[in-house]
Every structure is written in structure tokens, then in C-alpha cells.
C-alpha atoms as a PDB file:
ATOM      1  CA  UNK A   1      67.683 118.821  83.387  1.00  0.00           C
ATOM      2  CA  UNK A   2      67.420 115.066  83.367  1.00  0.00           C
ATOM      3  CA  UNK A   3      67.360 113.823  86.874  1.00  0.00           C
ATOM      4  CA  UNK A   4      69.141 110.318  85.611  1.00  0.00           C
ATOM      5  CA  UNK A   5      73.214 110.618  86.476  1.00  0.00           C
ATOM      6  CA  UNK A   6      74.905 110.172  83.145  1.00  0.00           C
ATOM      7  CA  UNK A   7      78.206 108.558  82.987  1.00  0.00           C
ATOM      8  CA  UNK A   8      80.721 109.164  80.448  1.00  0.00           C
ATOM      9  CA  UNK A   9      83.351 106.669  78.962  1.00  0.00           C
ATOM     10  CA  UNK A  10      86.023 106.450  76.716  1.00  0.00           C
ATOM     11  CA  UNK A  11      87.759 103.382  75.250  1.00  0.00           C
ATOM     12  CA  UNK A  12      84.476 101.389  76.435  1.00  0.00           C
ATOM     13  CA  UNK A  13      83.607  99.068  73.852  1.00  0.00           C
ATOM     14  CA  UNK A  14      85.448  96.419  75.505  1.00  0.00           C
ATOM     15  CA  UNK A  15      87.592  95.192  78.526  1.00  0.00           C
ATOM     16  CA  UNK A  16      87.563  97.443  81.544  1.00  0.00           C
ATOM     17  CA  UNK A  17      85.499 100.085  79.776  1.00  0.00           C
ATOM     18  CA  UNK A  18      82.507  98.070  78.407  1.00  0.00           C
ATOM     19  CA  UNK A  19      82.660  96.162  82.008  1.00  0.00           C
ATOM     20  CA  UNK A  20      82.217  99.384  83.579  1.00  0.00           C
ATOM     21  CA  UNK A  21      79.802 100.881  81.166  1.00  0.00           C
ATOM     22  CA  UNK A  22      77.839  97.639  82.538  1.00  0.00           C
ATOM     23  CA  UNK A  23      78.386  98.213  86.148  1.00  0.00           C
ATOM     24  CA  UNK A  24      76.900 101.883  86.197  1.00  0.00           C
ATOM     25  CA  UNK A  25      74.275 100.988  83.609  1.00  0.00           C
ATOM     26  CA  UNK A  26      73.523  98.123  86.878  1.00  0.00           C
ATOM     27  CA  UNK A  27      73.013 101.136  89.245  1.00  0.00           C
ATOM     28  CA  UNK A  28      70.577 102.963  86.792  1.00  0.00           C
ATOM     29  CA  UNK A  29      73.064 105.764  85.308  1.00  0.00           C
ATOM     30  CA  UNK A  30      72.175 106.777  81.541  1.00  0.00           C
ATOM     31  CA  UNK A  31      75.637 105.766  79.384  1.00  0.00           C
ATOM     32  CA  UNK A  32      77.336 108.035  77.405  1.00  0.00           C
ATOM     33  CA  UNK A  33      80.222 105.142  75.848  1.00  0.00           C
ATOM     34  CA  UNK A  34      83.022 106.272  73.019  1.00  0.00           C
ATOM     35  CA  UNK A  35      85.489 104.995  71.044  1.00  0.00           C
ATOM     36  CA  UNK A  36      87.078 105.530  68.057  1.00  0.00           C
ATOM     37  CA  UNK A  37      85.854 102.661  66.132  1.00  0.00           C
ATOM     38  CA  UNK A  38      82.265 102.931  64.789  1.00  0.00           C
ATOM     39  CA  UNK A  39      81.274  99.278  64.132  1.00  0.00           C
ATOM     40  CA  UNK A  40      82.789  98.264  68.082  1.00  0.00           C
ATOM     41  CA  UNK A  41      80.646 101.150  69.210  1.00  0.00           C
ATOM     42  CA  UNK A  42      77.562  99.917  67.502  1.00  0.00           C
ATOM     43  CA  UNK A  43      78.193  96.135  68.589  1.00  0.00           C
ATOM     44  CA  UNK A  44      78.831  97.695  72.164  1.00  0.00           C
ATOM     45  CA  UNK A  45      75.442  99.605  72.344  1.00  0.00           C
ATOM     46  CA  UNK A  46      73.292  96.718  70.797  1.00  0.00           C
ATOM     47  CA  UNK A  47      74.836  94.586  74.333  1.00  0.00           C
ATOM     48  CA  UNK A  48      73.780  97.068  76.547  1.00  0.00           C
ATOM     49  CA  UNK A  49      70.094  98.148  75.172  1.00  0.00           C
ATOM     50  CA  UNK A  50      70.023  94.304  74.794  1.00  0.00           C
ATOM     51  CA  UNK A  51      70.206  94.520  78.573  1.00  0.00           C
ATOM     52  CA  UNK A  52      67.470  96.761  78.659  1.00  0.00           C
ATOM     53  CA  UNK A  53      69.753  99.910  79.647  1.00  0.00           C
ATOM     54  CA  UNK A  54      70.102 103.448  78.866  1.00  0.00           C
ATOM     55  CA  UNK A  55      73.191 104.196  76.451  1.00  0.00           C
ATOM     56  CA  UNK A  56      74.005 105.961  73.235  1.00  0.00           C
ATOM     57  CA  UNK A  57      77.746 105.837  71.439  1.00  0.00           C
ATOM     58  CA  UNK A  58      79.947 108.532  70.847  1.00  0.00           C
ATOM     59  CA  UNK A  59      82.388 108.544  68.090  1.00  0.00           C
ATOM     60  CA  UNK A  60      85.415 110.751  68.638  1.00  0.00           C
ATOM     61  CA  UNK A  61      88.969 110.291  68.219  1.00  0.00           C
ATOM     62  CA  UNK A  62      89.902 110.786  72.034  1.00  0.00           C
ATOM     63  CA  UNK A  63      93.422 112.243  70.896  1.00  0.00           C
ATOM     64  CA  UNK A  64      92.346 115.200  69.181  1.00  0.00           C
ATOM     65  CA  UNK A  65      90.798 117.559  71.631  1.00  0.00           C
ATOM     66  CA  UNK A  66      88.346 118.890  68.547  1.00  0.00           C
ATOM     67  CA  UNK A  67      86.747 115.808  68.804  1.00  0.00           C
ATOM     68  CA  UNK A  68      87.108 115.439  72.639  1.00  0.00           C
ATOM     69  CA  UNK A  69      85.191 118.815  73.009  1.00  0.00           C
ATOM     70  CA  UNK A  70      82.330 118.365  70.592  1.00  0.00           C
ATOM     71  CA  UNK A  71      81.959 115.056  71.981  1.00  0.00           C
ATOM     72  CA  UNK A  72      81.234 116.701  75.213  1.00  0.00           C
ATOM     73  CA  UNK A  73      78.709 119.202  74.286  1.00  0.00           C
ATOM     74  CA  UNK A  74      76.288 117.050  72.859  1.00  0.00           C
ATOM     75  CA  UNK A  75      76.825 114.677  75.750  1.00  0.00           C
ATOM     76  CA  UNK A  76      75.875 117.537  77.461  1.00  0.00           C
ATOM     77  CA  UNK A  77      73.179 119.063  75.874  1.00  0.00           C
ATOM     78  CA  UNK A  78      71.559 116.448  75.393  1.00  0.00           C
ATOM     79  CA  UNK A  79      71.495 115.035  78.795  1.00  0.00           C
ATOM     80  CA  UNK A  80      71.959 118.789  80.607  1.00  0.00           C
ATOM     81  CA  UNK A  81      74.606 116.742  82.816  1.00  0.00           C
ATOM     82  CA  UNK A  82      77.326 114.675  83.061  1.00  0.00           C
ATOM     83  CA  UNK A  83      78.003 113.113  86.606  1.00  0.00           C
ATOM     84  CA  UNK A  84      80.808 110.923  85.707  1.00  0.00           C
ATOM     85  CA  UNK A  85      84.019 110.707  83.594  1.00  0.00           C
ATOM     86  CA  UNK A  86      86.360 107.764  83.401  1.00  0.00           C
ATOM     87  CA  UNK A  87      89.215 108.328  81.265  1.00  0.00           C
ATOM     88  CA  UNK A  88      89.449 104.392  80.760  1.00  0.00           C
ATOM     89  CA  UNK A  89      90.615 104.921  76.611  1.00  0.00           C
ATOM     90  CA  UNK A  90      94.703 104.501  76.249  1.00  0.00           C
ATOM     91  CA  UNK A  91      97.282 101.664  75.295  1.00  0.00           C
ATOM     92  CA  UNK A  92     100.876 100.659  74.719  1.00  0.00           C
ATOM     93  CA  UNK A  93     100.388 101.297  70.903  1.00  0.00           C
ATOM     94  CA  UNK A  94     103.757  98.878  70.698  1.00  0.00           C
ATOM     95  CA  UNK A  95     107.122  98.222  72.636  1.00  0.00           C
ATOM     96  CA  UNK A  96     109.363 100.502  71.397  1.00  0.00           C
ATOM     97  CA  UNK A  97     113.276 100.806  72.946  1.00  0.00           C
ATOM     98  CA  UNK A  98     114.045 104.695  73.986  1.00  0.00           C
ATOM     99  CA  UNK A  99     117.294 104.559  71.257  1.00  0.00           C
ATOM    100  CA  UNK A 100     115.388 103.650  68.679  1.00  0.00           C
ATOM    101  CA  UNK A 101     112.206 105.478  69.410  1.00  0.00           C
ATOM    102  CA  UNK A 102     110.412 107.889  66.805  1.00  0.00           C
ATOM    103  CA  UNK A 103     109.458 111.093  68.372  1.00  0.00           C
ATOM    104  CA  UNK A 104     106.353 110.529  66.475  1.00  0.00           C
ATOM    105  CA  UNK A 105     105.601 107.552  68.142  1.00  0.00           C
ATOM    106  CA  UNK A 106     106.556 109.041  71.704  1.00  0.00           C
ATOM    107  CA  UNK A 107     103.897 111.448  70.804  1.00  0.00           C
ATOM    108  CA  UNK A 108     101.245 109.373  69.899  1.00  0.00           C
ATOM    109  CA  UNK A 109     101.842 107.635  73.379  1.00  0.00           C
ATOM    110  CA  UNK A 110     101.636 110.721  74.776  1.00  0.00           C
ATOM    111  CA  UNK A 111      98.209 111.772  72.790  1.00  0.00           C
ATOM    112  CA  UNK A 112      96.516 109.084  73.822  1.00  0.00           C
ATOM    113  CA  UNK A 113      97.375 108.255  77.342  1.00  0.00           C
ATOM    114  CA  UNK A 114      97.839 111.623  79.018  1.00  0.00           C
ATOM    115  CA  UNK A 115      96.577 114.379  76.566  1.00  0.00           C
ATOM    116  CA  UNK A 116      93.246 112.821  76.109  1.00  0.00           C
ATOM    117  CA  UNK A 117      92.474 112.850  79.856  1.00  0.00           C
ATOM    118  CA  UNK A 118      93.455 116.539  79.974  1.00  0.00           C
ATOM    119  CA  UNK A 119      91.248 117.226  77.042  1.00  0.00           C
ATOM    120  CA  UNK A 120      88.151 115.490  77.933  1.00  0.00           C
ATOM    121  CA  UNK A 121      89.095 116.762  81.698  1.00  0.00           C
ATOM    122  CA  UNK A 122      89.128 120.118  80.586  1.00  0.00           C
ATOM    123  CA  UNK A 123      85.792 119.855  78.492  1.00  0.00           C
ATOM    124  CA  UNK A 124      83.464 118.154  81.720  1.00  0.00           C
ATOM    125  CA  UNK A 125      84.049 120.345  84.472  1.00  0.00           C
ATOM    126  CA  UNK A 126      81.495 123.487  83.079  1.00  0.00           C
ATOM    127  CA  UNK A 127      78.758 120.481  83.576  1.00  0.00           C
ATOM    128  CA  UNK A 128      80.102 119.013  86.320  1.00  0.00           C
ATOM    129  CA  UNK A 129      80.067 122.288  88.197  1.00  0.00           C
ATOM    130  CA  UNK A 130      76.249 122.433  87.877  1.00  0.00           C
ATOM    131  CA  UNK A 131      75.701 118.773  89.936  1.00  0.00           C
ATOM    132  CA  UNK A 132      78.751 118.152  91.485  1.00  0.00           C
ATOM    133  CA  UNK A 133      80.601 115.240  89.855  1.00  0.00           C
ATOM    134  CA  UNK A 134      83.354 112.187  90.281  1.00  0.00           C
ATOM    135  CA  UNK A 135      86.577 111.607  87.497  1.00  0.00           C
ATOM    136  CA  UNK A 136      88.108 108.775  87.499  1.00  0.00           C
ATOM    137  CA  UNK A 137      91.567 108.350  85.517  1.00  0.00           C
ATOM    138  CA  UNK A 138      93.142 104.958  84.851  1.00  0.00           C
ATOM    139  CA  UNK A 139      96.425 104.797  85.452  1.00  0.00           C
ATOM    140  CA  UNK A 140      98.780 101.389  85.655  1.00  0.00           C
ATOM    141  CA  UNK A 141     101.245  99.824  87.488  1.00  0.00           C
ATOM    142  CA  UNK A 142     103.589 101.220  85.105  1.00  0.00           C
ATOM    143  CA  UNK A 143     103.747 104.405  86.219  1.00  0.00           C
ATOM    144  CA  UNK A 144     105.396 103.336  89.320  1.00  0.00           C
ATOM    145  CA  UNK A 145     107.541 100.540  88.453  1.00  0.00           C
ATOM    146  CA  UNK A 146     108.719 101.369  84.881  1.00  0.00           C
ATOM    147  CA  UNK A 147     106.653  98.437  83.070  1.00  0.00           C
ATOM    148  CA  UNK A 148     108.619  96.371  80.587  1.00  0.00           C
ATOM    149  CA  UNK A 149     111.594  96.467  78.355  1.00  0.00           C
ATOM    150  CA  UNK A 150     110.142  98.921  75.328  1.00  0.00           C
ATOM    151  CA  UNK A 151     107.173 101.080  77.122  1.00  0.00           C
ATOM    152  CA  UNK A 152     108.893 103.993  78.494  1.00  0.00           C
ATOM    153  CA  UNK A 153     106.489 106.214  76.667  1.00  0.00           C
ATOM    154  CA  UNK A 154     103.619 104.584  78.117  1.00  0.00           C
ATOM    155  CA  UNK A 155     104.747 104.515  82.103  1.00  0.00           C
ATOM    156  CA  UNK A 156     105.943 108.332  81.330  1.00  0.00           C
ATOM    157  CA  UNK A 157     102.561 108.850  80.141  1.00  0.00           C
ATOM    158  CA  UNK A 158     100.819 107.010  83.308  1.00  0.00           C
ATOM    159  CA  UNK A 159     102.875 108.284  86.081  1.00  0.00           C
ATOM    160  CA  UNK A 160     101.795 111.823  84.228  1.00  0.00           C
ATOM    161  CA  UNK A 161      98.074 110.647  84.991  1.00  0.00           C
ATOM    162  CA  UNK A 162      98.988 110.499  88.609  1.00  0.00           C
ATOM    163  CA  UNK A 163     100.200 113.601  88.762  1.00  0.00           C
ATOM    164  CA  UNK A 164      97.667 115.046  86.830  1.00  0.00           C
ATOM    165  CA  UNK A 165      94.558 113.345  89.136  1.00  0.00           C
ATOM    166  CA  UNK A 166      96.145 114.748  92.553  1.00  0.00           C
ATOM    167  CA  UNK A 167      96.217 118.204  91.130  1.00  0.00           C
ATOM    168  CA  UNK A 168      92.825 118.304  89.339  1.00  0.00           C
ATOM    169  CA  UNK A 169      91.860 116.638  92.865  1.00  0.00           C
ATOM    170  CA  UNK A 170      92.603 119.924  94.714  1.00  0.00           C
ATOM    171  CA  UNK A 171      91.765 122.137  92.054  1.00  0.00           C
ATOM    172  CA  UNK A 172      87.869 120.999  91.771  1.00  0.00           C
ATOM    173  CA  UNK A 173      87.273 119.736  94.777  1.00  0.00           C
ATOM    174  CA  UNK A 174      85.369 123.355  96.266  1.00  0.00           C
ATOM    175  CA  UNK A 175      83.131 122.674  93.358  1.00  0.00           C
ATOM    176  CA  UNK A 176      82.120 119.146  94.866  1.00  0.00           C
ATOM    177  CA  UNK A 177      83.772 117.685  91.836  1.00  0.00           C
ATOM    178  CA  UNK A 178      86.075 114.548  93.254  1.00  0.00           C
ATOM    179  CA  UNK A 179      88.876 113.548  91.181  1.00  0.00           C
ATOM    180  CA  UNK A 180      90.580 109.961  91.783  1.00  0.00           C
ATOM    181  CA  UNK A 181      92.662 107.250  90.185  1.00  0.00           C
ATOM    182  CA  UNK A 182      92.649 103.157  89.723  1.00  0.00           C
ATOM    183  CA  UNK A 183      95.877 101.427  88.776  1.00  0.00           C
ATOM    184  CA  UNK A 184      95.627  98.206  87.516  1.00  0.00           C
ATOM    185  CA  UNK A 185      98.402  95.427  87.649  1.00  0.00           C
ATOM    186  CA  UNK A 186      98.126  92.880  84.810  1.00  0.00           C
ATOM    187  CA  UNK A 187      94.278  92.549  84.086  1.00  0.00           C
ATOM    188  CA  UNK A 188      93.481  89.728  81.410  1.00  0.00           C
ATOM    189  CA  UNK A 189      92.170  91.325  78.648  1.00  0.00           C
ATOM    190  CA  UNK A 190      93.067  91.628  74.733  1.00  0.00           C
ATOM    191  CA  UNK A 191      95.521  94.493  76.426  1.00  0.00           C
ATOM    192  CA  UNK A 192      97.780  91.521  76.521  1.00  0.00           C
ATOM    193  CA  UNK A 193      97.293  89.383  73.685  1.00  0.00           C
ATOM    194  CA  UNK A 194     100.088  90.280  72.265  1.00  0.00           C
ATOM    195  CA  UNK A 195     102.139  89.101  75.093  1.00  0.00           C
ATOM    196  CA  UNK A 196     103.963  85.975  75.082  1.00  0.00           C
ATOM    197  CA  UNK A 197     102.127  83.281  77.601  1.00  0.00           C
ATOM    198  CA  UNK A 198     105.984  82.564  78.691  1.00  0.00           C
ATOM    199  CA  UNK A 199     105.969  86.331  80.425  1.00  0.00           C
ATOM    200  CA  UNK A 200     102.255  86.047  80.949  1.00  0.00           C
ATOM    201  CA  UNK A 201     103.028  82.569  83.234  1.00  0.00           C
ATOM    202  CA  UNK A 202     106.449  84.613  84.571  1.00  0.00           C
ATOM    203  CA  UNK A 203     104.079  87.534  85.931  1.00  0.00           C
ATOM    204  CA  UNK A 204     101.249  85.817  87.584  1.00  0.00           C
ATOM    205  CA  UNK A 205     103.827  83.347  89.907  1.00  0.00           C
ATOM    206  CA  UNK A 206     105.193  87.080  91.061  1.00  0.00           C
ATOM    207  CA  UNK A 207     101.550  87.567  91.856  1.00  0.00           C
ATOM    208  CA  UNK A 208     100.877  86.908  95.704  1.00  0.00           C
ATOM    209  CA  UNK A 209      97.026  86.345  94.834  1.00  0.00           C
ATOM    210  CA  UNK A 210      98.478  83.755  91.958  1.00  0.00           C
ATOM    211  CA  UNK A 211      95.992  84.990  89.347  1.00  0.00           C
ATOM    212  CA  UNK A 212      95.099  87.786  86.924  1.00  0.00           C
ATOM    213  CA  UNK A 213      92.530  90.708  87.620  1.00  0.00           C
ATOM    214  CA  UNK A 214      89.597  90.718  85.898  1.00  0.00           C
ATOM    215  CA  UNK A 215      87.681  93.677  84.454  1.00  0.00           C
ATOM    216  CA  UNK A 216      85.062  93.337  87.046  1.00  0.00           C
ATOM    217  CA  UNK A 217      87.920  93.786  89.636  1.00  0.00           C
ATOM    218  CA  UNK A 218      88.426  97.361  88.293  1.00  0.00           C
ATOM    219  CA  UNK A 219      85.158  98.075  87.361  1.00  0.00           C
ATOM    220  CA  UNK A 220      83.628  97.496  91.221  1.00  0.00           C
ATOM    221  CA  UNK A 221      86.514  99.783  92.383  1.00  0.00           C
ATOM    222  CA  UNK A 222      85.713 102.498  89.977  1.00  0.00           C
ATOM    223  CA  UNK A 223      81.665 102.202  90.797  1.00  0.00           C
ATOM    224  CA  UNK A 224      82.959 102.556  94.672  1.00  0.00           C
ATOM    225  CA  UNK A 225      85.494 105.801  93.938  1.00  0.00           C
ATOM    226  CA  UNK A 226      82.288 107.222  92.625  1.00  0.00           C
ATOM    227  CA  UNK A 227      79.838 106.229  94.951  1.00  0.00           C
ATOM    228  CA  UNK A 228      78.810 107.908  98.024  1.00  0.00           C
ATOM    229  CA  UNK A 229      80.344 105.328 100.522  1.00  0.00           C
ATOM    230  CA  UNK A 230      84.014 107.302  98.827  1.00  0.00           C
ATOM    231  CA  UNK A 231      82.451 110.882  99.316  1.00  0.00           C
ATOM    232  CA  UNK A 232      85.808 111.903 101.568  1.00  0.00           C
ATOM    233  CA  UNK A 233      88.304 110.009  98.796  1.00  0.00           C
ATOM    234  CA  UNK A 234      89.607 112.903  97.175  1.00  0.00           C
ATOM    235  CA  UNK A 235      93.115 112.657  94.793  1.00  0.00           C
ATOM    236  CA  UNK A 236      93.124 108.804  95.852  1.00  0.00           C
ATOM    237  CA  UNK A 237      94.641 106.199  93.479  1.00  0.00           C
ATOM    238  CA  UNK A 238      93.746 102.879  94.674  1.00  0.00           C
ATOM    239  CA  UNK A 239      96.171  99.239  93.490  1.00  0.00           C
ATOM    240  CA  UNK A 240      94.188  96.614  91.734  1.00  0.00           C
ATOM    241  CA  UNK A 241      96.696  94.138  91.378  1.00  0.00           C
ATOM    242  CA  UNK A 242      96.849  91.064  93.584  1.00  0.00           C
ATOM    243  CA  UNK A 243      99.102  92.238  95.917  1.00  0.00           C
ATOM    244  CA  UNK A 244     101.973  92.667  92.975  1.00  0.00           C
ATOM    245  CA  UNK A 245     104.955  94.992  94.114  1.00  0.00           C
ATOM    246  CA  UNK A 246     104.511  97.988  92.594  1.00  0.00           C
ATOM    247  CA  UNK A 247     107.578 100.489  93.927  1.00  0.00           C
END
């Protein structure tokens, strides 16, 4: 078995996920990033063995658990372990008003956001029983306070992830395997380039620390939940965002 942790990723060619990807690379893990865009993967992987560190892509399409599961066993055989999983991959996919909404659409949200971390969940834990392990699901700020006009799908899907890390928490915990949760508030990245800079400018003056996160903000807060300084932080989700009200 390779004695190097590995960490798994999905959605990391970019933002949060790439930043992280760099973070753990930074403390000598072996990177295991995905996505479900081939040419972003390869750009992605050309950065980080530009940086002289350890990574290979992985394409899958994160919302069919097929994928998600193959995905994982060659992850795993090839390494013989996989120490960490960060369910970083999901998205608004659109704004879309409950009367109007497609049930197709509602379950694509769904797919992506809250299915996926189930899936690739599901598919870790027979390595992760062999070392011990950390998961670490991304949740938002939407799952508490509703988001925005037009993403009910989404902050249905997020407070799900909540729900889901506490119980997964408990559940693997006697097999050393700790299972927590990051919520970001409005982090600047192209997760908001679609928004107007009128609401953009409206959101960060109801900001007490007057300013966007950043990905390194979440990335140094998912590093920590992993590290051993968080051994006892079990079914935690910690607030990245400024001090924004989040009830």
C-alpha cells in the first residue's frame, strides 16, 4: 500500500476545488482531482505537476453513480488508499421559480448536489475503512437561509448535505472515518459570474467583514477539518462567510 495519503476531489479544476487540490498537494498528499470536463482536467493537472506535485485526473460524470463507482476503484487500486474525500463538485445549474420549475430540472439539482455526495460517499468508505479517513461535504449558506429568489432546488439540495454529513458522521465514526461539513457564504469565484454586480455590491455591505471569501478561505478550513489538530470534530459544519447571518 502506498504510504503517501491520497486525497480525492470532485469539481476541482477550478475555484474552491483546484485551491484545495493545491493546499493538500502543499502538505505532500498524492491528488486524485475530477471533473466532468476533459480539457479543464488536463489544464488543471499540467498546474499542479507544473508545481512539482503528485496528481492524476479523473473523468467521471459525478451524477451518475456508474461513473462515481468506477472512478473510485481505480483511485483505489491504484493508490491501495484513499484518505480523503471532498465532495466540493455541485452548482445552481440556473434560477428557476418553484411554479414554473421542470421536475427535470429539480432533478438534475438534486443529481448533482446531493446524490453525487451519497454516491461517491457510498463508494470510499471500503478504502477508508482500511486507514481510517476524513469526508468533507460542501454545503452553503443556502441551506439555512433559503438563498435567492429561483434556487429552491439548490438550498433543498444543501440543507440535504447537512443532514446527510451528521448522519454519515455517526455512522463511520467507530471505523475512525470522520465526516464533516464547510458552508460557504458568497465566495468570489465564476460561481457568481452570472450575478448582477448590483446584488453582488447589495450582499457584501450585509457582510460584517465588508468583503468576499476567497477560495483559500475554504480551502485552509477544509485542510484543518482534516488535519489532526480536528481529530475530535466529528459531524461539524463550520461558517465561512464573514460573519453573514445565516438563520
Amino acid at each position: 500500500m502506498n504510504d503517501k495519503k491520497i486525497l480525492l476531489i470532485t469539481g476541482a479544476t477550478r475555484g474552491i476545488g483546484f485551491t484545495t487540490a493545491v493546499r493538500f498537494a502543499k502538505e505532500g498528499y498524492t491528488i486524485a482531482i475530477n471533473d466532468i470536463n476533459e480539457q479543464a482536467g488536463k489544464e488543471a493537472i499540467e498546474k499542479l505537476r507544473g508545481q512539482g506535485f503528485d496528481a492524476d485526473f479523473f473523468l467521471a460524470d459525478i451524477t451518475k453513480e456508474e461513473e462515481i463507482n468506477a472512478m473510485v476503484k481505480e483511485v483505489g487500486e491504484k493508490h491501495g488508499r484513499i484518505d480523503v474525500l471532498v465532495n466540493n463538485a455541485g452548482g445552481l445549474l440556473g434560477r428557476n421559480p418553484v411554479e414554473t420549475m421542470e421536475t427535470s430540472f429539480w432533478n438534475k439539482v438534486l443529481d448533482l448536489n446531493l446524490n453525487a455526495p451519497f454516491y461517491a460517499t457510498r463508494a470510499v468508505i471500503p478504502y477508508m475503512k482500511k486507514v481510517g479517513g476524513s469526508i468533507i461535504n460542501i454545503t452553503s449558506i443556502a441551506a439555512y437561509n433559503g438563498g435567492g429568489p429561483g434556487i429552491a432546488a439548490y438550498a433543498t439540495a444543501k440543507a440535504g448535505v447537512l443532514a446527510f454529513t451528521r448522519a454519515t458522521a455517526k455512522e463511520f465514526i467507530p471505523y475512525n472515518i470522520r465526516v464533516n461539513a464547510v458552508s460557504p457564504g458568497v465566495v468570489d469565484t465564476e460561481f457568481h459570474s452570472q450575478t448582477s454586480k448590483e446584488l453582488m455590491e447589495g450582499w457584501k455591505q450585509g457582510i460584517p467583514a465588508k468583503r468576499f471569501g476567497t477560495p483559500d478561505d475554504v480551502a485552509n478550513c477544509i485542510y484543518f477539518l482534516t488535519s489532526d489538530e480536528a481529530s475530535y470534530l466529528v459531524g461539524e459544519v463550520i461558517q465561512i462567510n464573514g460573519g453573514q447571518d445565516f438563520r
